[in-house]
Protein backbone atom coordinates (compact mmCIF):
# COMPACT_ATOMS: atom_id res chain seq x y z
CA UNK A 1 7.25 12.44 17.59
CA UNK A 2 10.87 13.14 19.43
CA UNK A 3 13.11 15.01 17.60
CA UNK A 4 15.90 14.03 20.40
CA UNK A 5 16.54 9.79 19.95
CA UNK A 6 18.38 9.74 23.54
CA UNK A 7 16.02 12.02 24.98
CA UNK A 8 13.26 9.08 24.18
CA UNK A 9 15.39 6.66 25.24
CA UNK A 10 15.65 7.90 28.93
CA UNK A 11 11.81 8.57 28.77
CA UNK A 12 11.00 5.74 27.37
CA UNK A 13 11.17 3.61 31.23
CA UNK A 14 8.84 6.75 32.42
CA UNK A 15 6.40 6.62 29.89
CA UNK A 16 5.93 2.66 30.30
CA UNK A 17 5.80 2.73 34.47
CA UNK A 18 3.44 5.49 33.68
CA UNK A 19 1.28 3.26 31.10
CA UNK A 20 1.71 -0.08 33.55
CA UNK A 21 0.32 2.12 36.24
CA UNK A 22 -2.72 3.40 34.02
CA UNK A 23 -3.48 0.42 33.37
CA UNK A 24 -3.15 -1.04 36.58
CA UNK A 25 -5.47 1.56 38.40
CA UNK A 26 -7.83 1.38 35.36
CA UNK A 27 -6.72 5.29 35.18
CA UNK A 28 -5.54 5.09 31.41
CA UNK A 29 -8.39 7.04 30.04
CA UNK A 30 -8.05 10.21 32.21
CA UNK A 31 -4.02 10.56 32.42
CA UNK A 32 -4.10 10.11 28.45
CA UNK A 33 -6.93 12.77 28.31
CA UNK A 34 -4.49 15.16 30.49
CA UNK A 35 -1.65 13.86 27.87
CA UNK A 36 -3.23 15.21 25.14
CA UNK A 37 -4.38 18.40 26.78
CA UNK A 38 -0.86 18.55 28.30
CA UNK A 39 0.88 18.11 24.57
CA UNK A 40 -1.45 20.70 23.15
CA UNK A 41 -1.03 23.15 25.94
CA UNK A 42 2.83 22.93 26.25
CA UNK A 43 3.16 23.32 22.25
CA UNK A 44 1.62 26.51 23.17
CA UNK A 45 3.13 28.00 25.49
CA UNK A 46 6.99 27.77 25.02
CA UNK A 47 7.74 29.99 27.43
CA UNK A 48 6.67 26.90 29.99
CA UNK A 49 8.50 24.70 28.22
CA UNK A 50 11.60 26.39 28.52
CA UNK A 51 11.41 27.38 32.16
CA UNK A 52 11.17 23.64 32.93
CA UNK A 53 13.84 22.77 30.39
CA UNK A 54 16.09 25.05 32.25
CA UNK A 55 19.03 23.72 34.06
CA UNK A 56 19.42 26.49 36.33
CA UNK A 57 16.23 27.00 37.79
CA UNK A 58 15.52 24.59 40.71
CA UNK A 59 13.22 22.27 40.96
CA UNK A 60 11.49 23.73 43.87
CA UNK A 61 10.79 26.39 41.85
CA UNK A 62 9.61 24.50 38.96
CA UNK A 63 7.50 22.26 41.38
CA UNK A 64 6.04 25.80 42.41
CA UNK A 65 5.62 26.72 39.10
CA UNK A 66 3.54 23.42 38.28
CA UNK A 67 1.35 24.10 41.61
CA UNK A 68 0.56 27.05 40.30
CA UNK A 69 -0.73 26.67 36.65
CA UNK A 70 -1.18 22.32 35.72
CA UNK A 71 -2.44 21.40 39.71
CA UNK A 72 -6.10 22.00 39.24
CA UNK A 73 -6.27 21.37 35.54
CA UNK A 74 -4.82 17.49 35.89
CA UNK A 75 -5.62 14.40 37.56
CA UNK A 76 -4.09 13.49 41.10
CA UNK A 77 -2.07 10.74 39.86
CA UNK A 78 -0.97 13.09 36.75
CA UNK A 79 0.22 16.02 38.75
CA UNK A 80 2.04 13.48 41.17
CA UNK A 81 3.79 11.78 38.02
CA UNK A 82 4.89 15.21 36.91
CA UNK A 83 5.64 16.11 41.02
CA UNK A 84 8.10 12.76 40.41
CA UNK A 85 9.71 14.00 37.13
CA UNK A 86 10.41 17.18 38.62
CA UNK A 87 11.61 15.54 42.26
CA UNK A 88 14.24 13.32 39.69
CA UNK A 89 15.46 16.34 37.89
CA UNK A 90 13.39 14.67 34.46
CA UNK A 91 11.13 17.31 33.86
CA UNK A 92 13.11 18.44 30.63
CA UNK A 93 11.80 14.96 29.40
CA UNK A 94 8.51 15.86 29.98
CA UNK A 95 7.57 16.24 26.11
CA UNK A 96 9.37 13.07 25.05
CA UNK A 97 7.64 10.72 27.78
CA UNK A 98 4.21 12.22 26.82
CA UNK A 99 4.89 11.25 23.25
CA UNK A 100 6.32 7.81 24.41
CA UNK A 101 3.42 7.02 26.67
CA UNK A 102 0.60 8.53 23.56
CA UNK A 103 2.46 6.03 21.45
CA UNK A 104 2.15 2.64 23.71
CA UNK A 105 -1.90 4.03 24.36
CA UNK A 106 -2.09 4.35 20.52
CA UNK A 107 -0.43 1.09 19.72
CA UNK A 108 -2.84 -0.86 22.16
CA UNK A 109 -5.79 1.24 20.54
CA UNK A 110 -4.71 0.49 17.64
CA UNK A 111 -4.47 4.03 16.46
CA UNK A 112 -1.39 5.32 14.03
CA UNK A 113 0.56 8.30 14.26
CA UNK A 114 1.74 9.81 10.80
CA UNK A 115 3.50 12.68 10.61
CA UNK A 116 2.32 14.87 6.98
CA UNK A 117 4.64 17.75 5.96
CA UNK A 118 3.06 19.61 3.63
CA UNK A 119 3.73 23.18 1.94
CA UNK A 120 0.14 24.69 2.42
CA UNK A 121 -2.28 23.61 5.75
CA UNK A 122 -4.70 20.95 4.39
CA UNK A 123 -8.66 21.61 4.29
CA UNK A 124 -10.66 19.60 6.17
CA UNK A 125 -11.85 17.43 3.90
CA UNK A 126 -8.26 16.94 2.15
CA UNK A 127 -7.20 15.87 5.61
CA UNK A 128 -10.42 13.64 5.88
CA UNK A 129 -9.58 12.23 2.74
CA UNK A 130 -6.04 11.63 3.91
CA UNK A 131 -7.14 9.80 6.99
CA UNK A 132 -9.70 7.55 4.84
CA UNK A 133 -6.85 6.64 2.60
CA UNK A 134 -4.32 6.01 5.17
CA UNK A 135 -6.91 3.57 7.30
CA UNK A 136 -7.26 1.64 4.22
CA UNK A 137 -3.35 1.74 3.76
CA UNK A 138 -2.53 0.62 7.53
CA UNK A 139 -5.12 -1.14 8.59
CA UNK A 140 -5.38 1.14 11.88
CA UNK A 141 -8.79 1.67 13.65
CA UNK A 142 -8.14 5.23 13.74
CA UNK A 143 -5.38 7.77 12.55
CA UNK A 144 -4.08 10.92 14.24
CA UNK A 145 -2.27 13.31 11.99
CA UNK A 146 0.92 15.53 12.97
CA UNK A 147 0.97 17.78 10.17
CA UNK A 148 4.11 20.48 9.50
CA UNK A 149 3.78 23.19 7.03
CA UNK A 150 6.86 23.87 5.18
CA UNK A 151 7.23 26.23 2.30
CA UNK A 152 10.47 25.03 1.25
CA UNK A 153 8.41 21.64 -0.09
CA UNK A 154 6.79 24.24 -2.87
CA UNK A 155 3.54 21.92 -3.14
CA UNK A 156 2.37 18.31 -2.44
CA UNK A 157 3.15 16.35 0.96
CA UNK A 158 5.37 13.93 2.81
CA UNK A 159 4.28 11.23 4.92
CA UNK A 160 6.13 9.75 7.51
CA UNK A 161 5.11 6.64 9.34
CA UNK A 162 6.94 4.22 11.72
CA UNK A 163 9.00 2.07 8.84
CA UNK A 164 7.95 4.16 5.76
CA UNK A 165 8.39 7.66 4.03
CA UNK A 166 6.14 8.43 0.67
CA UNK A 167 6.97 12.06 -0.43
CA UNK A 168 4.81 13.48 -3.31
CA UNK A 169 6.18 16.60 -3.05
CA UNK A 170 6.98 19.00 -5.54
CA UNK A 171 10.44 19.55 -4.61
CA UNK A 172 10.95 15.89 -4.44
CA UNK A 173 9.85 15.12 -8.38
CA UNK A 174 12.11 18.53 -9.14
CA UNK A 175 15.10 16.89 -7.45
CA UNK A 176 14.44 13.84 -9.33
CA UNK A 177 13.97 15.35 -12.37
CA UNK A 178 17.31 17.18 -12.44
CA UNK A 179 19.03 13.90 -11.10
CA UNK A 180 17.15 12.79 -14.37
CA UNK A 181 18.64 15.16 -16.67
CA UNK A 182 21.95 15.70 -14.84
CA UNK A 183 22.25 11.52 -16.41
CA UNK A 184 21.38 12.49 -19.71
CA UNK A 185 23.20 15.23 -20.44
CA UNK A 186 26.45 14.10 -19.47
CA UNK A 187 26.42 11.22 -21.73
């Protein structure tokens, strides 16, 4: 999910040429496949990330750079969409397009991202449970989590889909209780 709205905006038109094409050259299964490895891979290694994101490095350098270490790991038609973001200065918008172009494959799949923020990392079956509950909630065929810890929520979890945010955090009632309170005791 982008945290930048007008860097998803300008990927957006990417992401969508990319999809039309997948679908196009009946290609959709292995560029999402390198997606998802893609995602995972540059979550992990910020050090990539920022070397692409960075202004003053060129892009023959960058292209270099991608030659060197995605080339033989990706598709043809992968590399040579990345080959074009880099050629059009958009490789900084490489993140945001990967998440736009996940979201039209999961939309036609009928698969839901929900983002879960949560104060301690679930346990497999709390997350199974979780994904049970949220199938029966959306209707979706299948549900991929994209789950934050954050201490600061003290205990519980937030959900964030599309159009709708349920928080059962601990924090949350706390708020709401002193909002509570805070009403009564000035009467």
């Amino acid at each position: 999910m982008s945290k930048n709205p007008l860097a998803a905006k300008v990927a957006a038109p990417y992401a969508r040429a990319l999809y039309d094409f997948s679908v196009e050259q009946n290609l959709m299964h292995q560029i999402t496949a390198d997606f998802q490895n893609l995602e995972v891979f540059l979550a992990q290694n910020t050090d990539l990330t920022n070397y692409l994101n960075n202004p003053l490095i060129g892009s023959d350098q960058k292209q270099e750079l991608l030659d060197k270490t995605l080339k033989s790991q990706l598709n043809n038609e992968t590399f040579k969409f990345l080959s074009v973001l880099v050629q059009r200065d958009r490789i900084n918008l490489l993140e945001p397009v990967i998440t736009s172009y996940l979201n039209l494959v999961y939309e036609l799949a009928s698969i839901k991202m929900i983002e879960v923020s949560t104060a301690f990392a679930f346990t497999n079956l709390q997350k199974n449970t979780l994904i049970k509950k949220l199938k029966e909630l959306t209707n979706a065929r299948e549900i991929r989590l994209v789950i934050n810890v954050d201490s600061s929520l003290i205990g519980g979890f937030l959900i964030k889909t599309n159009s709708k945010v349920i928080d059962f955090t601990v924090k949350n009632q706390l708020q709401l209780l002193a909002k509570h309170l805070d009403t009564i005791l000035e009467i």
